[in-house]
C-alpha atoms as a PDB file:
ATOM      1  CA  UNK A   1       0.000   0.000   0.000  1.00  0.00           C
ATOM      2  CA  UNK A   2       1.549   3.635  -0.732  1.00  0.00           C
ATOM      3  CA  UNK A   3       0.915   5.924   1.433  1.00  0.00           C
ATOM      4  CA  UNK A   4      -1.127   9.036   1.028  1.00  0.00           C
ATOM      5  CA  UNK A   5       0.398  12.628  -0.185  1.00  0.00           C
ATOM      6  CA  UNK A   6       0.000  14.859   2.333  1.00  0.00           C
ATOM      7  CA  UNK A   7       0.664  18.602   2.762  1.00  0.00           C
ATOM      8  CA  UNK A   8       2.566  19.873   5.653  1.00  0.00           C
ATOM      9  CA  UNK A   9       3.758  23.833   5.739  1.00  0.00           C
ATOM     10  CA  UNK A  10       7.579  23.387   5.658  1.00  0.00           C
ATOM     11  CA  UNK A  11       7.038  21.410   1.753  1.00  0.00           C
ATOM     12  CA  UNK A  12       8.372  23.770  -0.586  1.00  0.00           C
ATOM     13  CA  UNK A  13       6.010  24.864  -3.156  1.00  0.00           C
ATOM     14  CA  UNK A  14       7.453  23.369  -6.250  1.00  0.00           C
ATOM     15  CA  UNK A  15       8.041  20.394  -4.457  1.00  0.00           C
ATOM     16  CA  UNK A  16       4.635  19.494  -3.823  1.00  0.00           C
ATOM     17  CA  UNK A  17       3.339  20.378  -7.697  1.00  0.00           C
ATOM     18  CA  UNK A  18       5.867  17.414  -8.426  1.00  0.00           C
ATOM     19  CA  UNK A  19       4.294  15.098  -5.909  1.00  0.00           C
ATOM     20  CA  UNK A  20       0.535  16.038  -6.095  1.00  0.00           C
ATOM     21  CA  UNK A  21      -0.959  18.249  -9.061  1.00  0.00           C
ATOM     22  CA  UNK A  22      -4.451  17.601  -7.342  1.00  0.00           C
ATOM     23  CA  UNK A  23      -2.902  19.350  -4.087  1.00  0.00           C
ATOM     24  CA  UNK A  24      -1.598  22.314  -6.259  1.00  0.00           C
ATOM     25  CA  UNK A  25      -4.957  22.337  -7.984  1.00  0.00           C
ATOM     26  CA  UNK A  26      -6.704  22.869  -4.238  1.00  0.00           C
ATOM     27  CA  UNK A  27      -4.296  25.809  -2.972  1.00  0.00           C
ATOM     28  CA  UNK A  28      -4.774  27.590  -6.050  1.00  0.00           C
ATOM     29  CA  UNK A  29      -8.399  27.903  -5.019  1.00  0.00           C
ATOM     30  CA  UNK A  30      -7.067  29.348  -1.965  1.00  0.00           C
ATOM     31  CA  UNK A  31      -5.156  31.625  -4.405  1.00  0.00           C
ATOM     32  CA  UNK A  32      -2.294  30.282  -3.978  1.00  0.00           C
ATOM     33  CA  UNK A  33      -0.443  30.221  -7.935  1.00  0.00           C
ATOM     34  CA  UNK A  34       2.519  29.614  -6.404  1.00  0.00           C
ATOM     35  CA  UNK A  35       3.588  26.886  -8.940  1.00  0.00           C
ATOM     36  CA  UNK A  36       4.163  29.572 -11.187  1.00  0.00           C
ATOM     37  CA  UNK A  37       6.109  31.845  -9.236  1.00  0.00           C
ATOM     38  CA  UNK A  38       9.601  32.161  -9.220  1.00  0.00           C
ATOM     39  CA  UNK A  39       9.561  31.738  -5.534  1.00  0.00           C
ATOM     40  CA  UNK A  40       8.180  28.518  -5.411  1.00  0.00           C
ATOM     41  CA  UNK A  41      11.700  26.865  -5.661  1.00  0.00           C
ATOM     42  CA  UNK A  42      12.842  27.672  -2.115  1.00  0.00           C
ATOM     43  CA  UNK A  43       9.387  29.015  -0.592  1.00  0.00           C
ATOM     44  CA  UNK A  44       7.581  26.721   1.814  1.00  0.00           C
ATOM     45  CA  UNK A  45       3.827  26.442   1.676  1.00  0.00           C
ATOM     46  CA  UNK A  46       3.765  28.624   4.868  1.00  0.00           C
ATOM     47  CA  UNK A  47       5.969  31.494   3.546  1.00  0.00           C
ATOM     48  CA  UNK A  48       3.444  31.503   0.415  1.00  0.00           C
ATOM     49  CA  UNK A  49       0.656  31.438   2.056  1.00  0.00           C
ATOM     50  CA  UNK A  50       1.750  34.427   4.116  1.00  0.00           C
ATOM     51  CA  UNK A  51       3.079  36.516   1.324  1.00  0.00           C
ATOM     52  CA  UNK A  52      -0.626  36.009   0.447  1.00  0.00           C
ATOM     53  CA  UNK A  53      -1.656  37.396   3.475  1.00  0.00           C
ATOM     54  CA  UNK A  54      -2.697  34.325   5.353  1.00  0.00           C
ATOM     55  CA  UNK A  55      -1.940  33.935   9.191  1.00  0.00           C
ATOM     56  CA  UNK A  56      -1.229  30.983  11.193  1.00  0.00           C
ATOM     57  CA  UNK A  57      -4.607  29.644  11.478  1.00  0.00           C
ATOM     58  CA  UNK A  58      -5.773  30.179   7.985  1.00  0.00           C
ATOM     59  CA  UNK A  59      -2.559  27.960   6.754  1.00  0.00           C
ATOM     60  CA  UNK A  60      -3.274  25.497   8.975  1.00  0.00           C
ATOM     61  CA  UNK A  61      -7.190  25.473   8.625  1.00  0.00           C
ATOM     62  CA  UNK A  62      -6.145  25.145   4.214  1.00  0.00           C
ATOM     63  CA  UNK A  63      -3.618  22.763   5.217  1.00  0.00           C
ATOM     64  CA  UNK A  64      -6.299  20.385   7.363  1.00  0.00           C
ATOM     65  CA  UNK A  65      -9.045  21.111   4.168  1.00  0.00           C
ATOM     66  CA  UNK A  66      -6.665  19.988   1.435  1.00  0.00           C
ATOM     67  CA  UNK A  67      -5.643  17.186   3.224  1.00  0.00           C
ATOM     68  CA  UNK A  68      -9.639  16.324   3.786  1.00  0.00           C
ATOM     69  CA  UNK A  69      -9.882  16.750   0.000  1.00  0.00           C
ATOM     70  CA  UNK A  70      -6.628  14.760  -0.781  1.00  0.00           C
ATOM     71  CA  UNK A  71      -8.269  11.494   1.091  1.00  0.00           C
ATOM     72  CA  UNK A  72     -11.178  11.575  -1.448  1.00  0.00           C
END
């Protein structure tokens, strides 16, 4: 059995468009686009999602939602 993608705040960005298009698909509807950035070689989720004007309990309430939708 392989185990289940899931997002955690200290993934850089491009890293998890590699390893789950579906997650990068779900934080764009949180307007995250980081996967086009240039930033999103060294940025972690968390340091995108507060250029973006998120604070700590946004990113993690996203974080817990994508993972929800991730399980589907």
């Amino acid at each position: 059995m392989t185990k289940q993608f899931q997002l955690s705040k200290d993934m850089i960005m491009s890293a998890i468009g590699m390893a789950s298009p579906k997650a990068a698909e779900l934080l764009a509807e949180y307007g995250l686009h980081c996967l086009t950035c240039f930033a999103n070689q060294f940025d972690t989720l968390e340091q995108g999602a507060m250029v973006h004007g998120m604070d700590d309990d946004e990113i993690e309430d996203m974080i817990t939602e994508v993972n929800k939708e991730l399980l589907k």
